[in-house]
C-alpha atoms as a PDB file:
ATOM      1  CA  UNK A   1       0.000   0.000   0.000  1.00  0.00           C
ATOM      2  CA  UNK A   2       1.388   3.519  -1.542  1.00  0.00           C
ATOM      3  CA  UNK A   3       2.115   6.148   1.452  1.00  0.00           C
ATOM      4  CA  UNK A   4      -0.694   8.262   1.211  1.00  0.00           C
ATOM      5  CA  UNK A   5       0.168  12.304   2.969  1.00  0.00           C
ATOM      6  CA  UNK A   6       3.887  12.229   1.888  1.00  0.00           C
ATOM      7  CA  UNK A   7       3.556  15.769   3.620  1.00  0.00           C
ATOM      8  CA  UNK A   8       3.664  13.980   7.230  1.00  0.00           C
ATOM      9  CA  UNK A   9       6.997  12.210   6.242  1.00  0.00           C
ATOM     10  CA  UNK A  10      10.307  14.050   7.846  1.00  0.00           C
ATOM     11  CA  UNK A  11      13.144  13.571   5.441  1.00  0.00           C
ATOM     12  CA  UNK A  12      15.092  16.716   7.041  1.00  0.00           C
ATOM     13  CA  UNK A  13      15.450  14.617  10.206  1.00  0.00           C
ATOM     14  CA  UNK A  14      16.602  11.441   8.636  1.00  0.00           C
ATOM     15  CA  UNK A  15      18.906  13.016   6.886  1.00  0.00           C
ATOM     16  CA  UNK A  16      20.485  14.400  10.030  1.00  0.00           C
ATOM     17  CA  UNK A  17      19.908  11.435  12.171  1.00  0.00           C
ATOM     18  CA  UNK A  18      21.867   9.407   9.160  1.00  0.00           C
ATOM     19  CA  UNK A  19      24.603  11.966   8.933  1.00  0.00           C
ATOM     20  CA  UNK A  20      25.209  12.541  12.596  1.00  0.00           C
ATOM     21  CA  UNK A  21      28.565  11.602  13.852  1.00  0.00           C
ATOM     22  CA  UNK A  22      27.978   8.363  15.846  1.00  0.00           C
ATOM     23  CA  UNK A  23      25.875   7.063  13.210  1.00  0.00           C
ATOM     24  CA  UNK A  24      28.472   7.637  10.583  1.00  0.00           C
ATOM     25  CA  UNK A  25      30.894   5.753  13.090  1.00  0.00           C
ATOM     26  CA  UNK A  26      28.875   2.841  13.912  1.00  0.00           C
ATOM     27  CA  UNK A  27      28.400   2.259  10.203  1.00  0.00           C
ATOM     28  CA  UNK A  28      31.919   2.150   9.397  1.00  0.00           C
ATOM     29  CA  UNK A  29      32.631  -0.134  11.852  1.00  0.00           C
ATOM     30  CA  UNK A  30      29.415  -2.605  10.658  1.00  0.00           C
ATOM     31  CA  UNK A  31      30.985  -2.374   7.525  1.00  0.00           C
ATOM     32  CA  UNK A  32      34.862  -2.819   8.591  1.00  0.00           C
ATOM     33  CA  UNK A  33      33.548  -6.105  10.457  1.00  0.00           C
ATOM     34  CA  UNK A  34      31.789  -7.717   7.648  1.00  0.00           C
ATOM     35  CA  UNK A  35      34.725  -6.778   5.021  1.00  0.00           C
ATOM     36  CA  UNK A  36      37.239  -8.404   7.580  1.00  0.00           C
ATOM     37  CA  UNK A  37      34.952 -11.718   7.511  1.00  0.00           C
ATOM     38  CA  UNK A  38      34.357 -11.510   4.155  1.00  0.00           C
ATOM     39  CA  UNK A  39      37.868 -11.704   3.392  1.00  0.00           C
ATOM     40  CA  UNK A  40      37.909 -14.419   5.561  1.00  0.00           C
ATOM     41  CA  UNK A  41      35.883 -16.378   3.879  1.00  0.00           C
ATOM     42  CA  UNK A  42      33.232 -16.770   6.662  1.00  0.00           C
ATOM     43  CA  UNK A  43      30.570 -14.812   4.989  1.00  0.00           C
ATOM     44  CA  UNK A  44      29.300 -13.253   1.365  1.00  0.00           C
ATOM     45  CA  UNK A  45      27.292 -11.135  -0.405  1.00  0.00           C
ATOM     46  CA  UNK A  46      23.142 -12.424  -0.234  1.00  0.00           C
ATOM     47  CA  UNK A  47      24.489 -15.570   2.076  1.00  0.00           C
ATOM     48  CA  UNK A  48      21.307 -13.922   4.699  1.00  0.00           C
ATOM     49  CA  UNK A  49      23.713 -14.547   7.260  1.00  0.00           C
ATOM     50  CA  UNK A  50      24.344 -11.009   9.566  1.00  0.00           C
ATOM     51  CA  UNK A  51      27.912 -10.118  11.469  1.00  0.00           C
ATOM     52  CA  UNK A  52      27.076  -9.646  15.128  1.00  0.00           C
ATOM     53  CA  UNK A  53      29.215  -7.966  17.589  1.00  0.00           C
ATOM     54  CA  UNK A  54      30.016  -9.631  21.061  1.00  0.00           C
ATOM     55  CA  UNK A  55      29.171  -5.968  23.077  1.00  0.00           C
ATOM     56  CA  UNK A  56      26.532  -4.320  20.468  1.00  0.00           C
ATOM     57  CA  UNK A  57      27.520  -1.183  19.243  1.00  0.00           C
ATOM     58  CA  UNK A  58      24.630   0.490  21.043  1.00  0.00           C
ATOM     59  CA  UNK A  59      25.975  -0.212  24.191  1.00  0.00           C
ATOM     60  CA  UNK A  60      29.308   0.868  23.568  1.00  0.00           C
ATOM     61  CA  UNK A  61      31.050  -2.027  21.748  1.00  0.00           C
ATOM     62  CA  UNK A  62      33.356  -1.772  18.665  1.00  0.00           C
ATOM     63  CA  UNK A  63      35.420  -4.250  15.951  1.00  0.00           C
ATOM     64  CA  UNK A  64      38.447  -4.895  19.210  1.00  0.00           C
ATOM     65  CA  UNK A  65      35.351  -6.696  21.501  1.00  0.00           C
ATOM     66  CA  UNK A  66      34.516  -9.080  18.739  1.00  0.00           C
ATOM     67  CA  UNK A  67      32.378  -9.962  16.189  1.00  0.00           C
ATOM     68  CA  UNK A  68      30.735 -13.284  15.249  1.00  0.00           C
ATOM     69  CA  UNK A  69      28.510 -14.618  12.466  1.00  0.00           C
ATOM     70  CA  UNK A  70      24.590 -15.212  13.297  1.00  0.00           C
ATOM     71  CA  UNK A  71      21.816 -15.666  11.323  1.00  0.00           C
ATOM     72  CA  UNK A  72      19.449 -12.468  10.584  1.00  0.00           C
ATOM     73  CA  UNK A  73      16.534 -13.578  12.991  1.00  0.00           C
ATOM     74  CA  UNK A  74      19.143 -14.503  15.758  1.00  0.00           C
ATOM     75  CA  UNK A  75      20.905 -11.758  15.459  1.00  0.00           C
ATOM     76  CA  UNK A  76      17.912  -9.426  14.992  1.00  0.00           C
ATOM     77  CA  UNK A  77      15.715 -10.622  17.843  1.00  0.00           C
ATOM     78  CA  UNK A  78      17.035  -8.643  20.925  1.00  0.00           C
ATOM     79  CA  UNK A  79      14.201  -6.623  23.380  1.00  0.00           C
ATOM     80  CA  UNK A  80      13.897  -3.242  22.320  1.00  0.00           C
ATOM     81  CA  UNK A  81      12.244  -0.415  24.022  1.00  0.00           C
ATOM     82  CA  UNK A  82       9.657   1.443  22.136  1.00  0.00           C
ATOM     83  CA  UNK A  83      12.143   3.815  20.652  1.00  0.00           C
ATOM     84  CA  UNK A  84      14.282   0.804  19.007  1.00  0.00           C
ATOM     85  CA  UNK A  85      17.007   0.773  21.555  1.00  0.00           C
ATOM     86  CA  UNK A  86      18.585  -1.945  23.208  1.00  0.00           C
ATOM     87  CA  UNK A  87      17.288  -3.189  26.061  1.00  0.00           C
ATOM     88  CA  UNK A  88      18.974  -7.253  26.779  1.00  0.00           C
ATOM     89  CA  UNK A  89      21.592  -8.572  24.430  1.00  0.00           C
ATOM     90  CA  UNK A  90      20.023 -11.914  25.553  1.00  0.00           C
ATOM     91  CA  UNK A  91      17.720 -13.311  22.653  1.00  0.00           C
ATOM     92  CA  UNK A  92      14.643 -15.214  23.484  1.00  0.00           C
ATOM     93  CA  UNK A  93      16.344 -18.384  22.608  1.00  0.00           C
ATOM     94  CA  UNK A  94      18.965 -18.002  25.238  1.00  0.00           C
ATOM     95  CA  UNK A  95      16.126 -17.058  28.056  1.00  0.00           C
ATOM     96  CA  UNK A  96      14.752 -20.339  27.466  1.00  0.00           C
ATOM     97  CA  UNK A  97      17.766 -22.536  27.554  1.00  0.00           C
ATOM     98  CA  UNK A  98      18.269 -23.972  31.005  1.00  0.00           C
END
């Protein structure tokens, strides 16, 4: 379904939010890690496979903490508040295990 009142969309503020310094940051280092693995050999282009770090970059983590290979919907399934934040870096899978 087409977005209907385009006028309600805010394209100045995703601009800025995507430009913003930390942003710019976290992508180079999402994109440093999956070149590294890449080269590796542990992961390729449309392979639907995501590189995870160990101490997510919303929390403060980087490249030097780790980072580790994980399927999309593992990788993907973390609580998040209603803003989209991090809450637990413990996936539902993991609560369950004994």
């Amino acid at each position: 379904m087409p977005y209907k009142n385009k006028a309600d969309r805010k394209y100045d503020q995703a601009a800025s939010y995507e430009d913003s310094p930390d942003q710019v940051k976290n992508r180079m280092q999402r994109n440093a890690a999956r070149a590294k693995l890449a080269k590796a050999g542990k992961v390729k282009k449309g392979d639907g496979k995501d590189v995870a770090h160990v101490v997510a970059l919303d929390k403060g983590g980087g490249n030097k903490d780790g980072v580790r290979v994980e399927s999309k919907s593992a990788n993907r399934s973390f609580r998040r508040d209603s803003k989209g934040n991090l809450i637990s870096e413990i996936s539902k899978k993991e609560r369950k295990r004994p």
